[in-house]
Protein backbone atom coordinates (compact mmCIF):
# COMPACT_ATOMS: atom_id res chain seq x y z
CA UNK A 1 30.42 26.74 37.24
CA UNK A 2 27.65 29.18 37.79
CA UNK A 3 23.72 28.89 38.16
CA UNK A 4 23.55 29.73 34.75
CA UNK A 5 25.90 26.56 33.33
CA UNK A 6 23.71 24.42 35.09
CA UNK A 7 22.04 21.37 33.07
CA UNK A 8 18.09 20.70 34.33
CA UNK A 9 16.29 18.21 32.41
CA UNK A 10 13.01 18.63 30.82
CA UNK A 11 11.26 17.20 33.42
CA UNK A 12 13.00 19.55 35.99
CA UNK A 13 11.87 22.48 33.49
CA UNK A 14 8.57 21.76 33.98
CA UNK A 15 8.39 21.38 37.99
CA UNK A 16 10.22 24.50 38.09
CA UNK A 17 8.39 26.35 35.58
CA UNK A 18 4.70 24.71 35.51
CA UNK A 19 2.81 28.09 35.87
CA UNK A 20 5.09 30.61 34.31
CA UNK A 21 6.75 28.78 30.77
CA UNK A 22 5.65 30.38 27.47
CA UNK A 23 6.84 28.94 24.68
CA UNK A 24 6.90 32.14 21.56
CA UNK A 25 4.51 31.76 19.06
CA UNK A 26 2.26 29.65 20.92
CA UNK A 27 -0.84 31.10 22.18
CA UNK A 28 -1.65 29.82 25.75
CA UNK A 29 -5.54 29.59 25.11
CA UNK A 30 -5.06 26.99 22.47
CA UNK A 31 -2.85 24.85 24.32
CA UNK A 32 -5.05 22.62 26.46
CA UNK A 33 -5.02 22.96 30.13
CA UNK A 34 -3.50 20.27 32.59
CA UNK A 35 -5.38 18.83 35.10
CA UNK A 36 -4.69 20.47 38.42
CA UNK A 37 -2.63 18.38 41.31
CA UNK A 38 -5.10 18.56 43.22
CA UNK A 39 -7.93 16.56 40.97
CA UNK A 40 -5.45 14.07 40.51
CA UNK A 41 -4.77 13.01 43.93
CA UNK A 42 -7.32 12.21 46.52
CA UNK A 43 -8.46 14.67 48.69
CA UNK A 44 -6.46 13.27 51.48
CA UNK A 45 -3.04 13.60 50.14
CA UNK A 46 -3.92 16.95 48.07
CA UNK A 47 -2.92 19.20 50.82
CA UNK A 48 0.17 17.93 51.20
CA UNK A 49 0.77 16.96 47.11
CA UNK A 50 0.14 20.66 46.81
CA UNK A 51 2.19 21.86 49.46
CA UNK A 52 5.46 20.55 48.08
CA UNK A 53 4.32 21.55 44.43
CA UNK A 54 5.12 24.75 45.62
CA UNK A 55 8.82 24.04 46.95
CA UNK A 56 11.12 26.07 45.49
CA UNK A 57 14.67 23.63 45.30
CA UNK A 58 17.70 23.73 42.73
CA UNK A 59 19.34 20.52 41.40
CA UNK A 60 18.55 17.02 39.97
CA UNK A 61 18.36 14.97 43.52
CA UNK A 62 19.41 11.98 41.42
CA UNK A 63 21.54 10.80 44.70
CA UNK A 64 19.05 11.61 47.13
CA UNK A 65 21.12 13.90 48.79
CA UNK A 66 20.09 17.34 50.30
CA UNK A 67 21.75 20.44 51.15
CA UNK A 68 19.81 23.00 53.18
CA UNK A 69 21.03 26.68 52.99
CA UNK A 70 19.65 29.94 54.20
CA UNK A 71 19.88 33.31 52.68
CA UNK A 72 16.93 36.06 53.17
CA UNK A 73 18.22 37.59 49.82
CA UNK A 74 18.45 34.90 47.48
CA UNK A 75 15.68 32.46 45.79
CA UNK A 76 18.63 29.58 46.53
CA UNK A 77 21.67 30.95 46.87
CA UNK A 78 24.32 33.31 45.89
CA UNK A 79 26.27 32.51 42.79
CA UNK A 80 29.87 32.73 45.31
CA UNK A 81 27.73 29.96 47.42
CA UNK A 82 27.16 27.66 44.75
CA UNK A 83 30.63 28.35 42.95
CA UNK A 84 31.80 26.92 46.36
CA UNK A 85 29.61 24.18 47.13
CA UNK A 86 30.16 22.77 43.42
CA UNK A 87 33.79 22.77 44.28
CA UNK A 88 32.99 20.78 47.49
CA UNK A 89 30.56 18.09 45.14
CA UNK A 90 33.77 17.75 42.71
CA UNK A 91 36.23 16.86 45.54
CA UNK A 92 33.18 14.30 46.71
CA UNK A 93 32.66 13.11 43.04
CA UNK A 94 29.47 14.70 42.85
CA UNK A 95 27.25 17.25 40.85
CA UNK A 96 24.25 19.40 41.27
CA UNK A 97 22.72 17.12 39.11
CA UNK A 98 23.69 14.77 42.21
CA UNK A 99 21.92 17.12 44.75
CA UNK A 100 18.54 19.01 45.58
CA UNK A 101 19.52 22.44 47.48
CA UNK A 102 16.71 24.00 49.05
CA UNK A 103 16.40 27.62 50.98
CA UNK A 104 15.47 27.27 54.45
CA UNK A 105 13.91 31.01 53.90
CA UNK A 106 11.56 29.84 51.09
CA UNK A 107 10.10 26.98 53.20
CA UNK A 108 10.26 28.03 56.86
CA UNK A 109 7.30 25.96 58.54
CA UNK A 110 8.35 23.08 56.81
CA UNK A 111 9.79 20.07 59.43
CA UNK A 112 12.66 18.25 58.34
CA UNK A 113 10.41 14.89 58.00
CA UNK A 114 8.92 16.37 55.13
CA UNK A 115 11.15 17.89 53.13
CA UNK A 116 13.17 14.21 53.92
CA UNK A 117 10.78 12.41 52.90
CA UNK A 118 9.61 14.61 49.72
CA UNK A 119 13.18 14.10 48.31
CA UNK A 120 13.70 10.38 49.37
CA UNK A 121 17.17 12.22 51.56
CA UNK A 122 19.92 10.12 52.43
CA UNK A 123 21.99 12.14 53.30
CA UNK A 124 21.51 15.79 54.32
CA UNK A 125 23.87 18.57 54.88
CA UNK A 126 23.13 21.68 56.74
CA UNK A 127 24.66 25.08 56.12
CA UNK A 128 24.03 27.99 58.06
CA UNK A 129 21.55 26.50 60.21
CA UNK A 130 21.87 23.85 62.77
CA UNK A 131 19.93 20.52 63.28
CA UNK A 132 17.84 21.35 65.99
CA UNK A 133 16.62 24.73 63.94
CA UNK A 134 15.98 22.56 60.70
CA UNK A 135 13.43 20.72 63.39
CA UNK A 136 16.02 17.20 63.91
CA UNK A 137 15.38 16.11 67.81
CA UNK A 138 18.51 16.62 68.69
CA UNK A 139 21.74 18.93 68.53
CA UNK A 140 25.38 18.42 67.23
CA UNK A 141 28.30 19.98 66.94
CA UNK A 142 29.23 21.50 64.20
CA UNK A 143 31.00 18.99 61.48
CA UNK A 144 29.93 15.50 63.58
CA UNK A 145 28.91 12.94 60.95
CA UNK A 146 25.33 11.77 62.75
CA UNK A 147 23.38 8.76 62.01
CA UNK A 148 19.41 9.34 62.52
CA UNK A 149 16.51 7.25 61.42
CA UNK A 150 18.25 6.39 58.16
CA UNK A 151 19.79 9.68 57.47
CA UNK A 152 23.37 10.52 57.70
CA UNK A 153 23.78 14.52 58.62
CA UNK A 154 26.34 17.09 59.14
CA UNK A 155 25.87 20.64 59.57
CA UNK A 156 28.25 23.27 59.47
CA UNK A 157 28.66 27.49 58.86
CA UNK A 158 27.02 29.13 55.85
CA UNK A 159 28.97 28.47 52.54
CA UNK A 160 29.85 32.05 52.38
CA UNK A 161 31.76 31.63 55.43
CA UNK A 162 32.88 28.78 55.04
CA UNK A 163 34.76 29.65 51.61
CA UNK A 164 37.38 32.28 53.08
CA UNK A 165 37.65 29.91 56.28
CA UNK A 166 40.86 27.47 55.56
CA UNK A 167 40.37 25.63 59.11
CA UNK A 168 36.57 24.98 58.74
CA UNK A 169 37.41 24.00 55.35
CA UNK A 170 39.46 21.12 56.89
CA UNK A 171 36.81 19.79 59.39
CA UNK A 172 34.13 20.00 56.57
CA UNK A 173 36.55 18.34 54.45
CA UNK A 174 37.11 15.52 57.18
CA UNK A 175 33.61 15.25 57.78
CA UNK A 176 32.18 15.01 53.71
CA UNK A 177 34.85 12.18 53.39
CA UNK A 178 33.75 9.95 56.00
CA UNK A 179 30.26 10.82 54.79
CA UNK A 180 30.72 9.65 51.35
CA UNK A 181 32.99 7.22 52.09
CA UNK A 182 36.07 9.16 50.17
């Protein structure tokens, strides 16, 4: 499976695409505009409604579960990276539909209580970047399954890495099943 073979739903369309989908044969100007987030909410939340309508994430997070990745070069990730992480969510039972996958380089400043808390995480998995640098209180060795105000976590090496590693492999393996209870 590649990033193109991937199945969004319309409503993913649209959160990825709100300001840039043209539909041919349909001039723009007759189409009537959308209220703006920010009318919508009150003034209070818009800074923050309006912040995360500008997070940049792959997948259907119908499972609640994210995976953070970093790569300077890539909107999400390299097409090797995902081929490999898909094959990780099939040994798990999983899909990307399963999964939100956001780009620690799209999002820097954001703390890991609000991206959390924007995708309702139960689970998060770090790759390429450790839990203290994605902003957790604490630090863990690579492949520990951690508990932490309602989350379960694991981090381990970049998925590139990680693919032509047979060893790491093994602990990641070790650690996904006791994760998801495999």
């Amino acid at each position: 499976m590649n990033l193109n073979q991937i199945d969004l739903s319309p409503q993913l369309i649209v959160q990825l695409y709100a300001r840039s989908l043209s539909v041919p044969g349909v001039d723009a100007a007759a189409v009537p505009a959308q209220p703006e987030l920010a009318a919508v909410v009150s003034a209070e939340e818009a800074p923050v409604a309006s912040a995360a309508a500008e997070w940049k994430w792959l997948g259907g997070n119908k499972k609640n579960i994210l995976v953070v990745v970093h790569y300077q070069e890539d909107l999400h990730l390299p097409d090797t990276a995902f081929q490999f992480l898909s094959q990780l969510l099939n040994a798990c039972k999983l899909t990307p539909n399963d999964i939100a996958i956001v780009n620690r380089n799209n999002d820097p400043g954001l703390d890991y209580k609000a991206i959390t808390e924007h995708f309702q995480s139960k689970e998060v998995l770090l790759f390429g970047t450790t839990t203290a640098a994605f902003g957790f209180p604490f630090e863990i060795p690579p492949y520990q399954v951690q508990q932490f105000a309602g989350l379960t976590v694991v981090h381990a090496p970049a998925l590139h890495e990680l693919k032509e590693d047979k060893p790491a492999k093994t602990q990641l393996w070790a650690s996904l099943k006791k994760m998801f209870h495999i």
